[in-house]
C-alpha atoms as a PDB file:
ATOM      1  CA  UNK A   1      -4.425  12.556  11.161  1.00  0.00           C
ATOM      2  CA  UNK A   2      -5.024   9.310  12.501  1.00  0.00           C
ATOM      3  CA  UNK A   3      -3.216   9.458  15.710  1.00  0.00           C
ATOM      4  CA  UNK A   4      -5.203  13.199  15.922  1.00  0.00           C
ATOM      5  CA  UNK A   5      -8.667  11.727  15.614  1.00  0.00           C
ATOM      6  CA  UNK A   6      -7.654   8.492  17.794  1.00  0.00           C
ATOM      7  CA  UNK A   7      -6.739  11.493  20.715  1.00  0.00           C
ATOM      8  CA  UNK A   8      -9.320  12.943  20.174  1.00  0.00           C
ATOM      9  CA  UNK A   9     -11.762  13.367  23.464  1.00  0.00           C
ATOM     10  CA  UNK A  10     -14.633  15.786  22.563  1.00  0.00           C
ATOM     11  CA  UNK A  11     -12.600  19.105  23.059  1.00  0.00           C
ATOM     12  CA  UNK A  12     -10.943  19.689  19.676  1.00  0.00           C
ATOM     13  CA  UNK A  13     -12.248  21.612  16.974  1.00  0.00           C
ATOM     14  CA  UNK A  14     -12.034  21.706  13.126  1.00  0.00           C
ATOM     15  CA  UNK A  15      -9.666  24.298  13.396  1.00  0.00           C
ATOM     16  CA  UNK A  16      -7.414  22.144  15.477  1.00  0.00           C
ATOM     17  CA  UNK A  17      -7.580  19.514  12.897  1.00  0.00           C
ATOM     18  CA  UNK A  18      -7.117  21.941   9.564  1.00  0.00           C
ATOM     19  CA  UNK A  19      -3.933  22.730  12.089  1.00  0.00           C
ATOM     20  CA  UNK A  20      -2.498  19.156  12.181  1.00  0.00           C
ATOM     21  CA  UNK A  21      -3.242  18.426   8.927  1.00  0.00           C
ATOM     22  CA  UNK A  22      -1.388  21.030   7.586  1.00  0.00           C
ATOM     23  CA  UNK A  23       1.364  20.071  10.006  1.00  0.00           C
ATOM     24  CA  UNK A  24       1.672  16.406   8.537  1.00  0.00           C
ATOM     25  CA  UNK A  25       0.348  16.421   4.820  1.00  0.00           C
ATOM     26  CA  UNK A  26       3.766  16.731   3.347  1.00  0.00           C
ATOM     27  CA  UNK A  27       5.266  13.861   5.383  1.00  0.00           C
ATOM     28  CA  UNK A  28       4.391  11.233   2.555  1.00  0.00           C
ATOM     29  CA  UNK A  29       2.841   8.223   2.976  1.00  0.00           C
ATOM     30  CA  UNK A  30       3.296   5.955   5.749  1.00  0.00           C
ATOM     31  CA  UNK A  31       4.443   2.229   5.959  1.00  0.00           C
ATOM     32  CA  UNK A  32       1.652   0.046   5.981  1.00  0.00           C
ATOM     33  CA  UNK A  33       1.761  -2.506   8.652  1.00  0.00           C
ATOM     34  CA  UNK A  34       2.573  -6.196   8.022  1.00  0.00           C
ATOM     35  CA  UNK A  35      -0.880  -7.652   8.491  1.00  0.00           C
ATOM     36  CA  UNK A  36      -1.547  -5.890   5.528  1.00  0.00           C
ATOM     37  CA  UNK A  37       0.261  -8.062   2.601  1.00  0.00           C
ATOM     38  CA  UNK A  38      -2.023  -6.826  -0.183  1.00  0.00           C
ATOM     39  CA  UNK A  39      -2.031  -3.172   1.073  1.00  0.00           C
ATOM     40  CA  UNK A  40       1.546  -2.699   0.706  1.00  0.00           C
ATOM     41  CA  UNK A  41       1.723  -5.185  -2.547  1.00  0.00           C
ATOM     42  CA  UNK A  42      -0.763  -3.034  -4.157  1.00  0.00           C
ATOM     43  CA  UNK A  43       1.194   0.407  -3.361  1.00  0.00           C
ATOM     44  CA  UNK A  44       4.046  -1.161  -4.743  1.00  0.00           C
ATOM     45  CA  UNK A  45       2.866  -2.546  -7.862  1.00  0.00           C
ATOM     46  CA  UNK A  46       1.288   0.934  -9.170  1.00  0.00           C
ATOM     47  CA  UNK A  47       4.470   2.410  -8.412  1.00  0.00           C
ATOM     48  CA  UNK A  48       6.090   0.092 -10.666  1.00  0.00           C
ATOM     49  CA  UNK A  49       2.646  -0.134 -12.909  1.00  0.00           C
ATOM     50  CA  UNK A  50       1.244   3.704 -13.105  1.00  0.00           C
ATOM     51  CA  UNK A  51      -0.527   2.452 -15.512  1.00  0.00           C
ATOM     52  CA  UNK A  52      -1.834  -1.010 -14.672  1.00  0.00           C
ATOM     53  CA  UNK A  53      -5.350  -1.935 -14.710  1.00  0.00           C
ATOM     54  CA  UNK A  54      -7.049  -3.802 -12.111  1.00  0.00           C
ATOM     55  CA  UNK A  55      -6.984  -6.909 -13.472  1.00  0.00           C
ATOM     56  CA  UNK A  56      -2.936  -6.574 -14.165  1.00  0.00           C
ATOM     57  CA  UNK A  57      -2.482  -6.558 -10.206  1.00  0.00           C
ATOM     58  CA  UNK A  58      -5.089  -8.929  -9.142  1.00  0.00           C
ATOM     59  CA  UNK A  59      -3.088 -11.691 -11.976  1.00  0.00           C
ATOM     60  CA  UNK A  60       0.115 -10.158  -9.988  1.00  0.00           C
ATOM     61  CA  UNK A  61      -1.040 -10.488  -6.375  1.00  0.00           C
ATOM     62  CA  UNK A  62      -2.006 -14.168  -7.187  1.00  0.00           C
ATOM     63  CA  UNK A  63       1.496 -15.115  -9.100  1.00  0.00           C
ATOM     64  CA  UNK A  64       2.805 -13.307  -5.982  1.00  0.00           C
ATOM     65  CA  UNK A  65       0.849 -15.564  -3.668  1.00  0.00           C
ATOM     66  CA  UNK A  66       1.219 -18.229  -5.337  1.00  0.00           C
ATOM     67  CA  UNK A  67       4.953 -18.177  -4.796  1.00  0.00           C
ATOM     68  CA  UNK A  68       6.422 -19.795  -1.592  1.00  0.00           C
ATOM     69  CA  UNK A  69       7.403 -17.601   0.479  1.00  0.00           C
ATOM     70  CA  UNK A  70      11.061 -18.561   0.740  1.00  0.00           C
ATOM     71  CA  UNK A  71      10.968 -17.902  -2.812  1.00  0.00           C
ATOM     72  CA  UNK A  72       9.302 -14.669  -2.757  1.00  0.00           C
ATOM     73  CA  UNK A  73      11.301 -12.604  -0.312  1.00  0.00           C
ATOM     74  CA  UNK A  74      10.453  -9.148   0.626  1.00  0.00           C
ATOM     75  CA  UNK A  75       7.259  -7.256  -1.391  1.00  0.00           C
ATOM     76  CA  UNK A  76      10.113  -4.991  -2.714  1.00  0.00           C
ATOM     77  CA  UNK A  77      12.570  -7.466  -3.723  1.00  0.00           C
ATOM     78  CA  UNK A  78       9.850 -10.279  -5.511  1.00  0.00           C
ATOM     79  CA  UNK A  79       7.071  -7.963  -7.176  1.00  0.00           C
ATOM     80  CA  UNK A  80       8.948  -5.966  -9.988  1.00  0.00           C
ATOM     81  CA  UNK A  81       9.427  -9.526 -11.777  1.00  0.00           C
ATOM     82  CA  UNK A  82       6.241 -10.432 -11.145  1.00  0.00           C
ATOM     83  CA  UNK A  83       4.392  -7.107 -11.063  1.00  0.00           C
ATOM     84  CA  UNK A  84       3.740  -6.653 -14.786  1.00  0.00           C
ATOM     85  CA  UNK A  85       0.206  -9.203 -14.611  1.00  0.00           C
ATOM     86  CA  UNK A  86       1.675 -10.600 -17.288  1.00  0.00           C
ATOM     87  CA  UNK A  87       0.797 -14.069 -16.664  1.00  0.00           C
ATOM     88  CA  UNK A  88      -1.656 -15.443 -19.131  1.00  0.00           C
ATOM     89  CA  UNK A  89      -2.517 -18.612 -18.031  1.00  0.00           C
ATOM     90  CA  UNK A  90      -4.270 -17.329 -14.813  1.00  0.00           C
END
């Protein structure tokens, strides 16, 4: 829908966009671009933490970014042992 709207010059109609989005709704999610760390960390971490309050992934993100990030790899590879917000002392 993005890239629809972005196009978009002043001739399409609702019915044009009802179209495309019915064209693309079932195509999941897409990947959220690298500039946006805490985007994709949050995606991840209530996938792992259905769940998980707010606080329980703010205490994450910060362990997270508090890790080097030689240490912390990939979003996918670091956050399930640090996804749980378990951290008290923070």
């Amino acid at each position: 829908m993005r890239d629809f709207f972005a196009a978009a010059d002043g001739t399409t109609t609702l019915g044009d966009a009802e179209r495309v989005w019915h064209e693309t709704r079932d195509r999941g999610p897409d990947e959220i671009g690298g500039q946006f760390e805490l985007n994709r960390f949050t995606r991840h971490w209530h996938e792992q933490n259905p769940g998980g309050s707010r606080e329980q992934l703010m205490r994450a993100w910060a362990a997270y970014r508090d890790t080097p990030m030689d240490v912390r790899g990939k979003i996918s590879a670091t956050v399930t042992s640090s996804v749980r917000g378990d951290h008290a002392d923070r």
